[in-house]
PDB file of N, CA and C in Angstrom:
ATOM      1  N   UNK A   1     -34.601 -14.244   3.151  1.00  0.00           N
ATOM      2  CA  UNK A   1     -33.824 -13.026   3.014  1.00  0.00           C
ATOM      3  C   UNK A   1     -34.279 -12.049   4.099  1.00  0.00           C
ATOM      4  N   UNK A   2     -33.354 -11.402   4.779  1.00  0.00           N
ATOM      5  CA  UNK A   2     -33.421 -10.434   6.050  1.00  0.00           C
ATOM      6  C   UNK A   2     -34.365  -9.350   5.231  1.00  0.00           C
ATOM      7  N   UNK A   3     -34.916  -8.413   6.139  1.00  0.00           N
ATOM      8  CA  UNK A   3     -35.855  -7.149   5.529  1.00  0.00           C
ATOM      9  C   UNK A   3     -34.840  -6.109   6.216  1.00  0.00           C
ATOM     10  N   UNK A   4     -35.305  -4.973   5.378  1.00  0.00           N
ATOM     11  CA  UNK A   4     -34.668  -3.778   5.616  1.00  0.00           C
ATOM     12  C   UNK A   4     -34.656  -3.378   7.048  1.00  0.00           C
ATOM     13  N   UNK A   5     -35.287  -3.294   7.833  1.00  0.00           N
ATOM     14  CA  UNK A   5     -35.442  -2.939   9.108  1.00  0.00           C
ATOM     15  C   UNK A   5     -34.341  -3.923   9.723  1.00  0.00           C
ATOM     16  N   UNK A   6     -34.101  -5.208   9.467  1.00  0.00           N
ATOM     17  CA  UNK A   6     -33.500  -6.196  10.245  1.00  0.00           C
ATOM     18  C   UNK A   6     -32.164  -6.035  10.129  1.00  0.00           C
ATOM     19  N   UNK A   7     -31.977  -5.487   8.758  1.00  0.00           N
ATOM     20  CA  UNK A   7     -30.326  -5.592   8.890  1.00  0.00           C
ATOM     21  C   UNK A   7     -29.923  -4.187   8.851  1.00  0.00           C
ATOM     22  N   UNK A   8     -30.783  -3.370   9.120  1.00  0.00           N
ATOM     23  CA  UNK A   8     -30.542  -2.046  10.022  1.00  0.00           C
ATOM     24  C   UNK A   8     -30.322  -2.353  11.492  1.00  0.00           C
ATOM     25  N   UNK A   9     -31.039  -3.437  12.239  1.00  0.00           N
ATOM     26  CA  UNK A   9     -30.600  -4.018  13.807  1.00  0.00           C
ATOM     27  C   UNK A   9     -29.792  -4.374  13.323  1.00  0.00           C
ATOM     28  N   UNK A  10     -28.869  -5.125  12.766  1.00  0.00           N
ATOM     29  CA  UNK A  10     -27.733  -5.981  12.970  1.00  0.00           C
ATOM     30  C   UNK A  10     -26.448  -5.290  12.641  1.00  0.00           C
ATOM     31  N   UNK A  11     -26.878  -4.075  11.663  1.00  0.00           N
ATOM     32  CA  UNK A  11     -25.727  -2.980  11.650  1.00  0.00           C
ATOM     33  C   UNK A  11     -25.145  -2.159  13.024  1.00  0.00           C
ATOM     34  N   UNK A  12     -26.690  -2.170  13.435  1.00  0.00           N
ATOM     35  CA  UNK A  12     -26.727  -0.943  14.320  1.00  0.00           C
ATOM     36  C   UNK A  12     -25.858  -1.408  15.799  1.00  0.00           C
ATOM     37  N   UNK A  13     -26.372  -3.343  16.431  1.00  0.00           N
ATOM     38  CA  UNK A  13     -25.413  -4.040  16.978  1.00  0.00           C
ATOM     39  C   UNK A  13     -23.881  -4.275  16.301  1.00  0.00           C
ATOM     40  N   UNK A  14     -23.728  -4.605  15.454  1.00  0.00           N
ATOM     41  CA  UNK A  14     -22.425  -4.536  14.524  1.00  0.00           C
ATOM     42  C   UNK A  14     -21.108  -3.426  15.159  1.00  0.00           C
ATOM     43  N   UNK A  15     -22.480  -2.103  15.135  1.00  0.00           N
ATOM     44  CA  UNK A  15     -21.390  -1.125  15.388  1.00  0.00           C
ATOM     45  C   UNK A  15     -21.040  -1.029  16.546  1.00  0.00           C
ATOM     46  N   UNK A  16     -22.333  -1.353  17.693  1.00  0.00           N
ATOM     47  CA  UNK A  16     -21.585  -1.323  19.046  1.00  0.00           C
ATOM     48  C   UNK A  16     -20.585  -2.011  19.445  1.00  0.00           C
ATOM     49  N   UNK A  17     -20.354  -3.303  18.793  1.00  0.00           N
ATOM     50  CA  UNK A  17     -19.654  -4.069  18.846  1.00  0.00           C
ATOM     51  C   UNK A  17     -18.238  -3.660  18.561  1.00  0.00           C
ATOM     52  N   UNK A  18     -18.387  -2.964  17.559  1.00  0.00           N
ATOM     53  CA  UNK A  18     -16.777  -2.652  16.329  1.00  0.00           C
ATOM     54  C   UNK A  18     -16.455  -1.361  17.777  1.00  0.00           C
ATOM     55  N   UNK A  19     -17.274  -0.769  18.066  1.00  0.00           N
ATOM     56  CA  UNK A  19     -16.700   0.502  18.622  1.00  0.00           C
ATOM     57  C   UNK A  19     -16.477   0.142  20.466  1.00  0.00           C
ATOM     58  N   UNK A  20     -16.704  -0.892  20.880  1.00  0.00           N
ATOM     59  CA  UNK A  20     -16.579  -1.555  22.142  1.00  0.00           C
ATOM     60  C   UNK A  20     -15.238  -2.111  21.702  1.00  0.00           C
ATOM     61  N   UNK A  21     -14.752  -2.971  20.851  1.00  0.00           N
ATOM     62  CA  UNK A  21     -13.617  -3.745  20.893  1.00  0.00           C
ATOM     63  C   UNK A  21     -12.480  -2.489  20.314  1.00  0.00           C
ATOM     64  N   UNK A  22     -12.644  -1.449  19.557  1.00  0.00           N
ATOM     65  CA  UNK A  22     -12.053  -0.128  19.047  1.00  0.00           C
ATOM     66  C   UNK A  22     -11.403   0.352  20.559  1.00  0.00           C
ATOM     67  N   UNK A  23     -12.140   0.554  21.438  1.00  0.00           N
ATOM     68  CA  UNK A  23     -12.231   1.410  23.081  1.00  0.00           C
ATOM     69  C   UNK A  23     -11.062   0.431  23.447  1.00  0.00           C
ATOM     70  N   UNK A  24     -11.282  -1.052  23.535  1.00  0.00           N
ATOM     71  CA  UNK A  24     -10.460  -2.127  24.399  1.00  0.00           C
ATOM     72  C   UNK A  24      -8.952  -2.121  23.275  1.00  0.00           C
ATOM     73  N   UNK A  25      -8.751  -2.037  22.093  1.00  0.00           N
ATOM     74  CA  UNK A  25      -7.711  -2.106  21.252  1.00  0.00           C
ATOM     75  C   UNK A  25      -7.257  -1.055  21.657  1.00  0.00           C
ATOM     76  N   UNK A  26      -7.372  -0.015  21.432  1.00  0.00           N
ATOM     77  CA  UNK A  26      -7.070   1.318  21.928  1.00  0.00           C
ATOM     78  C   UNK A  26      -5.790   1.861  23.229  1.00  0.00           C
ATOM     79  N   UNK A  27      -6.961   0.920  23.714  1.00  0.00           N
ATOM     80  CA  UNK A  27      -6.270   1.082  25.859  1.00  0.00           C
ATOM     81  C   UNK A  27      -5.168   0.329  25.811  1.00  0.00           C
ATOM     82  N   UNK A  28      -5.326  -0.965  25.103  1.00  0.00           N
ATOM     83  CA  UNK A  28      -3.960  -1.617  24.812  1.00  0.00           C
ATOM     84  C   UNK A  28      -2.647  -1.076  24.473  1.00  0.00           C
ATOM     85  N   UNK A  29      -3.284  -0.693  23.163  1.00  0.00           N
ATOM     86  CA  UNK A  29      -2.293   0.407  22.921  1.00  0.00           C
ATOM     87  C   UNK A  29      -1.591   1.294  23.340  1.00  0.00           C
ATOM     88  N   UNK A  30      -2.522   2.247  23.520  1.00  0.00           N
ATOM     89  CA  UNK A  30      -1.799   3.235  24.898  1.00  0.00           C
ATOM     90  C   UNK A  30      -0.760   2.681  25.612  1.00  0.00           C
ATOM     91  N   UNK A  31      -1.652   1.391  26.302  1.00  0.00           N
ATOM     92  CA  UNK A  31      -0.279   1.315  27.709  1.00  0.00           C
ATOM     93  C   UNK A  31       0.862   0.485  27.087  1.00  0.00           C
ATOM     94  N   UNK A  32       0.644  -0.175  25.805  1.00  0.00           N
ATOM     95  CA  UNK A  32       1.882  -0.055  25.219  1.00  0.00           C
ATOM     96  C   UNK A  32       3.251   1.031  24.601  1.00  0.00           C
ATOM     97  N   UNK A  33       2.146   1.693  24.736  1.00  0.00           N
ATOM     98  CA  UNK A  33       3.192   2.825  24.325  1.00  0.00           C
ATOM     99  C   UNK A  33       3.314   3.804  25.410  1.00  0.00           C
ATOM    100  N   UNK A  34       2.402   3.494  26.654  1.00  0.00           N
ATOM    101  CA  UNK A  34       3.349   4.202  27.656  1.00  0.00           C
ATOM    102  C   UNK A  34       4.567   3.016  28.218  1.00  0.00           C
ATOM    103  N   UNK A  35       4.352   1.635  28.300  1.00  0.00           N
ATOM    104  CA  UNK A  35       5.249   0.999  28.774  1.00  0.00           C
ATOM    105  C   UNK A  35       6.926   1.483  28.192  1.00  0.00           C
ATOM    106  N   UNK A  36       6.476   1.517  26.779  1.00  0.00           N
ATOM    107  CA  UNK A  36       7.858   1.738  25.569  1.00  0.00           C
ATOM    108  C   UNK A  36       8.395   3.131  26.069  1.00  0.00           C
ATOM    109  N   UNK A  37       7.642   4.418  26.004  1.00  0.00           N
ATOM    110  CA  UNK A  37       8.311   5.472  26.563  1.00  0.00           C
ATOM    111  C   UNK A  37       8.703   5.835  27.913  1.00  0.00           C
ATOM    112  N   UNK A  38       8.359   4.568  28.800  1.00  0.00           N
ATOM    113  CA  UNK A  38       9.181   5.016  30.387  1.00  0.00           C
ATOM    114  C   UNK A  38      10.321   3.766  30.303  1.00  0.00           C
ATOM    115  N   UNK A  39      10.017   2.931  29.154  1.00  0.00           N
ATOM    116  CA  UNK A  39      10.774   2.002  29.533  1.00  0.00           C
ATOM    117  C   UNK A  39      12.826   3.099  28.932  1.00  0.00           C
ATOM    118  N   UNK A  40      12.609   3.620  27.768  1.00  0.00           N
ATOM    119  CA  UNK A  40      13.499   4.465  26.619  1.00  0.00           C
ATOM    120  C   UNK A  40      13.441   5.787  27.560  1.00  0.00           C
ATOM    121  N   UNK A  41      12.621   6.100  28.736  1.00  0.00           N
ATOM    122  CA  UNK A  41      12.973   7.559  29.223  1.00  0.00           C
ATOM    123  C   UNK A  41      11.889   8.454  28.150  1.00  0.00           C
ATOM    124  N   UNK A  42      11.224   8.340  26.990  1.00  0.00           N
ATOM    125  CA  UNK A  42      10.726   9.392  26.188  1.00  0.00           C
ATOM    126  C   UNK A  42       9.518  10.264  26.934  1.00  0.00           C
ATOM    127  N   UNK A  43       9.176  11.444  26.340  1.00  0.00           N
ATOM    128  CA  UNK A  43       8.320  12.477  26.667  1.00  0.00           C
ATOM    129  C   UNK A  43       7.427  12.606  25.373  1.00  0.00           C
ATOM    130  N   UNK A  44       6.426  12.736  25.759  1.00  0.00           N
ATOM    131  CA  UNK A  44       5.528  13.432  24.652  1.00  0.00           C
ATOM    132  C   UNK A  44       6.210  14.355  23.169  1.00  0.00           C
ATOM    133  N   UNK A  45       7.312  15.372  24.315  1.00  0.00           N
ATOM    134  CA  UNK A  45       7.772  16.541  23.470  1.00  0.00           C
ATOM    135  C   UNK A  45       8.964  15.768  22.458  1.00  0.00           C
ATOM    136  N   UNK A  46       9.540  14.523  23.058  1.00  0.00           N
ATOM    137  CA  UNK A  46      10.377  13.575  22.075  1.00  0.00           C
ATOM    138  C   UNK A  46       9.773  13.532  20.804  1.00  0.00           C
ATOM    139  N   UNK A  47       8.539  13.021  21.012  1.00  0.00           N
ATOM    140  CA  UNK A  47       7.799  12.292  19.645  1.00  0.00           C
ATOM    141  C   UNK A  47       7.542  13.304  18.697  1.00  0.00           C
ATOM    142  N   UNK A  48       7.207  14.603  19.200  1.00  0.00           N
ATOM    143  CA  UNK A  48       6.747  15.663  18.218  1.00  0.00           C
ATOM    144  C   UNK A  48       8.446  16.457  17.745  1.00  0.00           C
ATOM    145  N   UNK A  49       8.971  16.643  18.316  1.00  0.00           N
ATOM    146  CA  UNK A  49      10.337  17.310  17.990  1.00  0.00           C
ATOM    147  C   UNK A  49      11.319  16.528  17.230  1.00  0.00           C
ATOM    148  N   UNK A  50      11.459  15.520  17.050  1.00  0.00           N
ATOM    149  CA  UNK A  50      12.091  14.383  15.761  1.00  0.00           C
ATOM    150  C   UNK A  50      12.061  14.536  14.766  1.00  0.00           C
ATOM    151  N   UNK A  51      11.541  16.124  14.107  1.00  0.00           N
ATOM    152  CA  UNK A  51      11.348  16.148  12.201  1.00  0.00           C
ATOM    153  C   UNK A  51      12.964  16.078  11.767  1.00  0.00           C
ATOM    154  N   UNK A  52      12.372  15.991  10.706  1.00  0.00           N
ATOM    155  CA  UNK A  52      13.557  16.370   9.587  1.00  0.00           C
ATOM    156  C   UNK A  52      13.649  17.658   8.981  1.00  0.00           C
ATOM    157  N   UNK A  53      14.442  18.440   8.426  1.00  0.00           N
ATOM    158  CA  UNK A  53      14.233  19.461   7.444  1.00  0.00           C
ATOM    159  C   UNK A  53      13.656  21.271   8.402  1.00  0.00           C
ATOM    160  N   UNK A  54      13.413  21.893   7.612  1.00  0.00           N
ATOM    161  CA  UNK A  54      13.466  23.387   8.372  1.00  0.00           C
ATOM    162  C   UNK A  54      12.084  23.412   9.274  1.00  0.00           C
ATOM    163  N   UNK A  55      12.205  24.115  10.217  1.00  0.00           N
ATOM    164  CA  UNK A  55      11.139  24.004  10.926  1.00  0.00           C
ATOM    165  C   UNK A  55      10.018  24.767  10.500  1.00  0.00           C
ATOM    166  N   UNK A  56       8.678  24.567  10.932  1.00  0.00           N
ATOM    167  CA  UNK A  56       7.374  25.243  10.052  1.00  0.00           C
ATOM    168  C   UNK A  56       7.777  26.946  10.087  1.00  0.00           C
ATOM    169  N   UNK A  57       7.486  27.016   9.514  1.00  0.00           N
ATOM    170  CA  UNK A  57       7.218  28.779   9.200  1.00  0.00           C
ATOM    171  C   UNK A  57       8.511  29.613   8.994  1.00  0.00           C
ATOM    172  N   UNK A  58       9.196  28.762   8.556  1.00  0.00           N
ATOM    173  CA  UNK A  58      10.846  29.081   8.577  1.00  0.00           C
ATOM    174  C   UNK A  58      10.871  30.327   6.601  1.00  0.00           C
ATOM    175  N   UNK A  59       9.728  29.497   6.292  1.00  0.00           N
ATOM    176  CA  UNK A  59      10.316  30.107   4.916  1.00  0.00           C
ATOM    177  C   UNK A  59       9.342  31.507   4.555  1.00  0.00           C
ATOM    178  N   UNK A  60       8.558  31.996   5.766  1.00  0.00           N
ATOM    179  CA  UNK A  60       8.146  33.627   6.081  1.00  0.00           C
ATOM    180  C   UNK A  60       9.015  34.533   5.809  1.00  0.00           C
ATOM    181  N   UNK A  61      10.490  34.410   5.992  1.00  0.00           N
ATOM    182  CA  UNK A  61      11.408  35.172   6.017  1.00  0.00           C
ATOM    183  C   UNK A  61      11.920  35.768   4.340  1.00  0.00           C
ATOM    184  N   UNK A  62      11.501  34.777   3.728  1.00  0.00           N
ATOM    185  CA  UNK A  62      11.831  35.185   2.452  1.00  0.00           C
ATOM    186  C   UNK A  62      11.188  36.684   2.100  1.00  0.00           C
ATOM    187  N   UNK A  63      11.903  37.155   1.292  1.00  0.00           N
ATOM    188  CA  UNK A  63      11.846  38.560   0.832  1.00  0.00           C
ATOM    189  C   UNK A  63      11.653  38.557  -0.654  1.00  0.00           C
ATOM    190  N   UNK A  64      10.534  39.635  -1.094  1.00  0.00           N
ATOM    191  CA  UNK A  64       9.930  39.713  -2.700  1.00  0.00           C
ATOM    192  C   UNK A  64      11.201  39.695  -3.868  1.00  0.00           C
ATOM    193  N   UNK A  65      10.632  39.143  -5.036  1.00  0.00           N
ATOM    194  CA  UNK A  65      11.875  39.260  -5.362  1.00  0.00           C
ATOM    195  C   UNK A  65      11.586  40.930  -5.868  1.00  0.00           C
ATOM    196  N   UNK A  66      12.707  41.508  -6.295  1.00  0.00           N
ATOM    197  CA  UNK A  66      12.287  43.159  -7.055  1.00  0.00           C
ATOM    198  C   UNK A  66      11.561  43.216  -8.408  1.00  0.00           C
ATOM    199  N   UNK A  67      11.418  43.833  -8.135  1.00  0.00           N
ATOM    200  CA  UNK A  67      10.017  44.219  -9.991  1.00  0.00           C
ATOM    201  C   UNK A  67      11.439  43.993 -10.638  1.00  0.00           C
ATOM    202  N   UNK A  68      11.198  43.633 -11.944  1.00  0.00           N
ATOM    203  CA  UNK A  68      12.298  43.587 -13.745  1.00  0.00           C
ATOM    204  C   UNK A  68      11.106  44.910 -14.549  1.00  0.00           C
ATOM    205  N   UNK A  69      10.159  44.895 -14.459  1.00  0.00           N
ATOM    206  CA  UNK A  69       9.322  45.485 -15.742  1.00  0.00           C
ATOM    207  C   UNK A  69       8.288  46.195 -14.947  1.00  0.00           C
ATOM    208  N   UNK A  70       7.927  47.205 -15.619  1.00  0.00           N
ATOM    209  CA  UNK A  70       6.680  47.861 -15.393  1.00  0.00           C
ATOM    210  C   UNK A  70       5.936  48.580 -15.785  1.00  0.00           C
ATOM    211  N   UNK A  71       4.682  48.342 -16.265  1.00  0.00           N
ATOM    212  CA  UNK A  71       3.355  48.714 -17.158  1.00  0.00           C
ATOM    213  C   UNK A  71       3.116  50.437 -17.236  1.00  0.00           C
ATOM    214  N   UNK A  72       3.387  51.664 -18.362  1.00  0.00           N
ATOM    215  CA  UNK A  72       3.558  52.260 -18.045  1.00  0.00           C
ATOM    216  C   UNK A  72       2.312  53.145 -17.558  1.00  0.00           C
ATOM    217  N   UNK A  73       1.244  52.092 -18.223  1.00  0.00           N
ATOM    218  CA  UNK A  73       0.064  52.870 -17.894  1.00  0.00           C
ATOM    219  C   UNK A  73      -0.714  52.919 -16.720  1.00  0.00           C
ATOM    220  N   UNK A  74      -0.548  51.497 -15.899  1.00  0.00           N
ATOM    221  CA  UNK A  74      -0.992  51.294 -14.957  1.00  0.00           C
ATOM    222  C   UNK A  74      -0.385  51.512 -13.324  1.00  0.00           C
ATOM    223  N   UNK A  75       1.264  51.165 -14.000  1.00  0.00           N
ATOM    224  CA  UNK A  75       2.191  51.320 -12.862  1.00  0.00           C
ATOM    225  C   UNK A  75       2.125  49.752 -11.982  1.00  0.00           C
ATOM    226  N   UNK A  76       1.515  48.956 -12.611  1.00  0.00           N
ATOM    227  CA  UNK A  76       2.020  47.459 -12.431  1.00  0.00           C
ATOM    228  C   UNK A  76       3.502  47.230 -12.560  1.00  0.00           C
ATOM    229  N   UNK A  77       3.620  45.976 -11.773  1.00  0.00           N
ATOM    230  CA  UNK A  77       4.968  45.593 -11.703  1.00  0.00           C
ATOM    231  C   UNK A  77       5.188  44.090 -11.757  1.00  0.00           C
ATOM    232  N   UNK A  78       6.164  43.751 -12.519  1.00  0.00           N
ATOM    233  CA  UNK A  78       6.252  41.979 -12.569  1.00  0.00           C
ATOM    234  C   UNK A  78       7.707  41.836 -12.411  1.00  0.00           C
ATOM    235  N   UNK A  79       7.729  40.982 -11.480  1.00  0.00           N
ATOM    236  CA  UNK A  79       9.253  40.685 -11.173  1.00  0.00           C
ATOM    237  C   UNK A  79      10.375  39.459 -12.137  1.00  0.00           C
ATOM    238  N   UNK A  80       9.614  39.210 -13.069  1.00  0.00           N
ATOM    239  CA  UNK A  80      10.032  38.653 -13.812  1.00  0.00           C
ATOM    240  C   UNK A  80      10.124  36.781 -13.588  1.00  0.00           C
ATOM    241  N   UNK A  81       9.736  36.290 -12.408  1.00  0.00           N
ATOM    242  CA  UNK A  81       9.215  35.291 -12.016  1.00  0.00           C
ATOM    243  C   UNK A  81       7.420  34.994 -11.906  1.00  0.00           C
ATOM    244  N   UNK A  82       7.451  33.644 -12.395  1.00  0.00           N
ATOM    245  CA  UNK A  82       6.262  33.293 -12.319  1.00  0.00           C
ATOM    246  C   UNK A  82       5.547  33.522 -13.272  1.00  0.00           C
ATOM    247  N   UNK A  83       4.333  33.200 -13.988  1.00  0.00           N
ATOM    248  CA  UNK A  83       3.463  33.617 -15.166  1.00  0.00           C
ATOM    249  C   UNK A  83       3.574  34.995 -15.658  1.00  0.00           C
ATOM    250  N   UNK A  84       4.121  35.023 -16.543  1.00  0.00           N
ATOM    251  CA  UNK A  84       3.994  36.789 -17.228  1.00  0.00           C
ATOM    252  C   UNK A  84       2.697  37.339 -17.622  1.00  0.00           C
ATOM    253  N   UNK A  85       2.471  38.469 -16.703  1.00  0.00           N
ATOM    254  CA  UNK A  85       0.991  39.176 -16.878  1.00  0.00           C
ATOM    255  C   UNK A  85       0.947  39.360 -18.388  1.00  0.00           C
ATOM    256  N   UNK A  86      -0.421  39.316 -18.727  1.00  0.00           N
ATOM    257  CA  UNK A  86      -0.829  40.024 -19.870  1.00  0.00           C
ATOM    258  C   UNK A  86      -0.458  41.203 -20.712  1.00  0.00           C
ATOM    259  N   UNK A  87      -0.777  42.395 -20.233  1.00  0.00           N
ATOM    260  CA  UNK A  87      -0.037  43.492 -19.998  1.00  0.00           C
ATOM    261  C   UNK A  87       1.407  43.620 -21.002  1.00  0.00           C
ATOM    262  N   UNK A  88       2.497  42.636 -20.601  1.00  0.00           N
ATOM    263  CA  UNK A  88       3.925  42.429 -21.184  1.00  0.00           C
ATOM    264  C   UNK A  88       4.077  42.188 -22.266  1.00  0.00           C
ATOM    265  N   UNK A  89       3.141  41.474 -23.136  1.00  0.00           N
ATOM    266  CA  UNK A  89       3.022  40.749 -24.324  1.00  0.00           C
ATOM    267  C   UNK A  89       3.930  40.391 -24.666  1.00  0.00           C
ATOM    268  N   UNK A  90       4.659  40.986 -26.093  1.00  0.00           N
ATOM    269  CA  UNK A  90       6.025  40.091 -27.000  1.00  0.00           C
ATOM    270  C   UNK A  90       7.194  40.872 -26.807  1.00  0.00           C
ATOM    271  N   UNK A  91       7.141  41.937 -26.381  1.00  0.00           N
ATOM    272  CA  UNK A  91       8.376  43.070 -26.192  1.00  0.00           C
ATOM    273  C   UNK A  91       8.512  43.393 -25.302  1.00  0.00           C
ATOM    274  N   UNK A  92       9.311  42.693 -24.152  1.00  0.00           N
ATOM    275  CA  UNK A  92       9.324  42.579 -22.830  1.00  0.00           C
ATOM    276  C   UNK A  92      10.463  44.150 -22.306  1.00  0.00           C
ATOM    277  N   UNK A  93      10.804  44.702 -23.616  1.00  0.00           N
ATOM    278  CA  UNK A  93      12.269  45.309 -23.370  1.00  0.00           C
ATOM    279  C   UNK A  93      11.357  46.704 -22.900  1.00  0.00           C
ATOM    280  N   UNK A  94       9.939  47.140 -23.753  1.00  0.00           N
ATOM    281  CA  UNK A  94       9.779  48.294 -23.665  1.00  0.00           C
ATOM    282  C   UNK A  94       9.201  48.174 -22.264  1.00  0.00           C
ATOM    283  N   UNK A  95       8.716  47.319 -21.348  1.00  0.00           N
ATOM    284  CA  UNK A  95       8.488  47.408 -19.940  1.00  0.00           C
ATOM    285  C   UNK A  95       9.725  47.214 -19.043  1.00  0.00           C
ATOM    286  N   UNK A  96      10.754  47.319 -19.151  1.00  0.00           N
ATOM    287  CA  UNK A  96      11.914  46.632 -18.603  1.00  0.00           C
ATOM    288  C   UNK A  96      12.515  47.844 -17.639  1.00  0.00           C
ATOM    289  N   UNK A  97      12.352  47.991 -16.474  1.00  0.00           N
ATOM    290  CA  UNK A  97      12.803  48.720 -15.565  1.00  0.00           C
ATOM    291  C   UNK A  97      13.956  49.222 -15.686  1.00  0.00           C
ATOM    292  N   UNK A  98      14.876  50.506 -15.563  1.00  0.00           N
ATOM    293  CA  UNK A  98      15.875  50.789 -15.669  1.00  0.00           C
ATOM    294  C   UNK A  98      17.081  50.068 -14.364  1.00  0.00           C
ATOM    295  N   UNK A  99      18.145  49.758 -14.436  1.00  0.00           N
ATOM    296  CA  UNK A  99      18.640  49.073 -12.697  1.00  0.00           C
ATOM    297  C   UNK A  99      18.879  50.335 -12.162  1.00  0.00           C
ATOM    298  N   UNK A 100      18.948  51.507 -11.962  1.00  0.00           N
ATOM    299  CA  UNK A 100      19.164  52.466 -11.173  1.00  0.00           C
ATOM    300  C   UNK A 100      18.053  52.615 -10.496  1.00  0.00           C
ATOM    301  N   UNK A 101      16.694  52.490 -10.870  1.00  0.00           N
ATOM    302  CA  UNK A 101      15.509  53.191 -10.951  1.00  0.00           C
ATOM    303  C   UNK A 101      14.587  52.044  -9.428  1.00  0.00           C
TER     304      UNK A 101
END
């Protein structure tokens, strides 16, 4: 049976190994995939610009919704979405914002 020290060398070769043939797989790669994108005409900016759906940061634009209710003591406000503060308890009517207001 190998000793601890020994199959710490054989890891330690192991890895040069895994990360020498990693480097050579790699390069392959690459020039496969530069062959494919001059062969199709593509650009770098092709590969990244192909999403689907709205582009990042598109949904910043959204706007709060308006307060429904508000705490008279504190002057909190809950828009009536999302977890109902504490505060509101069972009688949601006596916090209930006027619509003019």
């Amino acid at each position: 049976m190998p000793t601890y020290k020994e199959l710490l060398a054989q890891r330690d070769e192991l890895d040069t190994q895994i990360e020498a043939l990693r480097r050579e797989e790699v390069a392959e790669v690459i020039e496969k995939i530069r062959q494919v994108m001059a062969e199709y005409g593509l650009t770098a900016d092709d590969l990244v610009q192909r999403k689907r759906g709205r582009p990042a940061g598109s949904s910043a634009a959204k706007t709060p919704a308006p307060a429904k209710y508000r705490d008279p003591k504190t002057g909190a406000t809950w828009s009536g979405r999302g977890r109902a503060p504490a505060w509101l308890g069972k009688n949601r009517a006596r916090f209930l914002i006027p619509e003019g207001e």
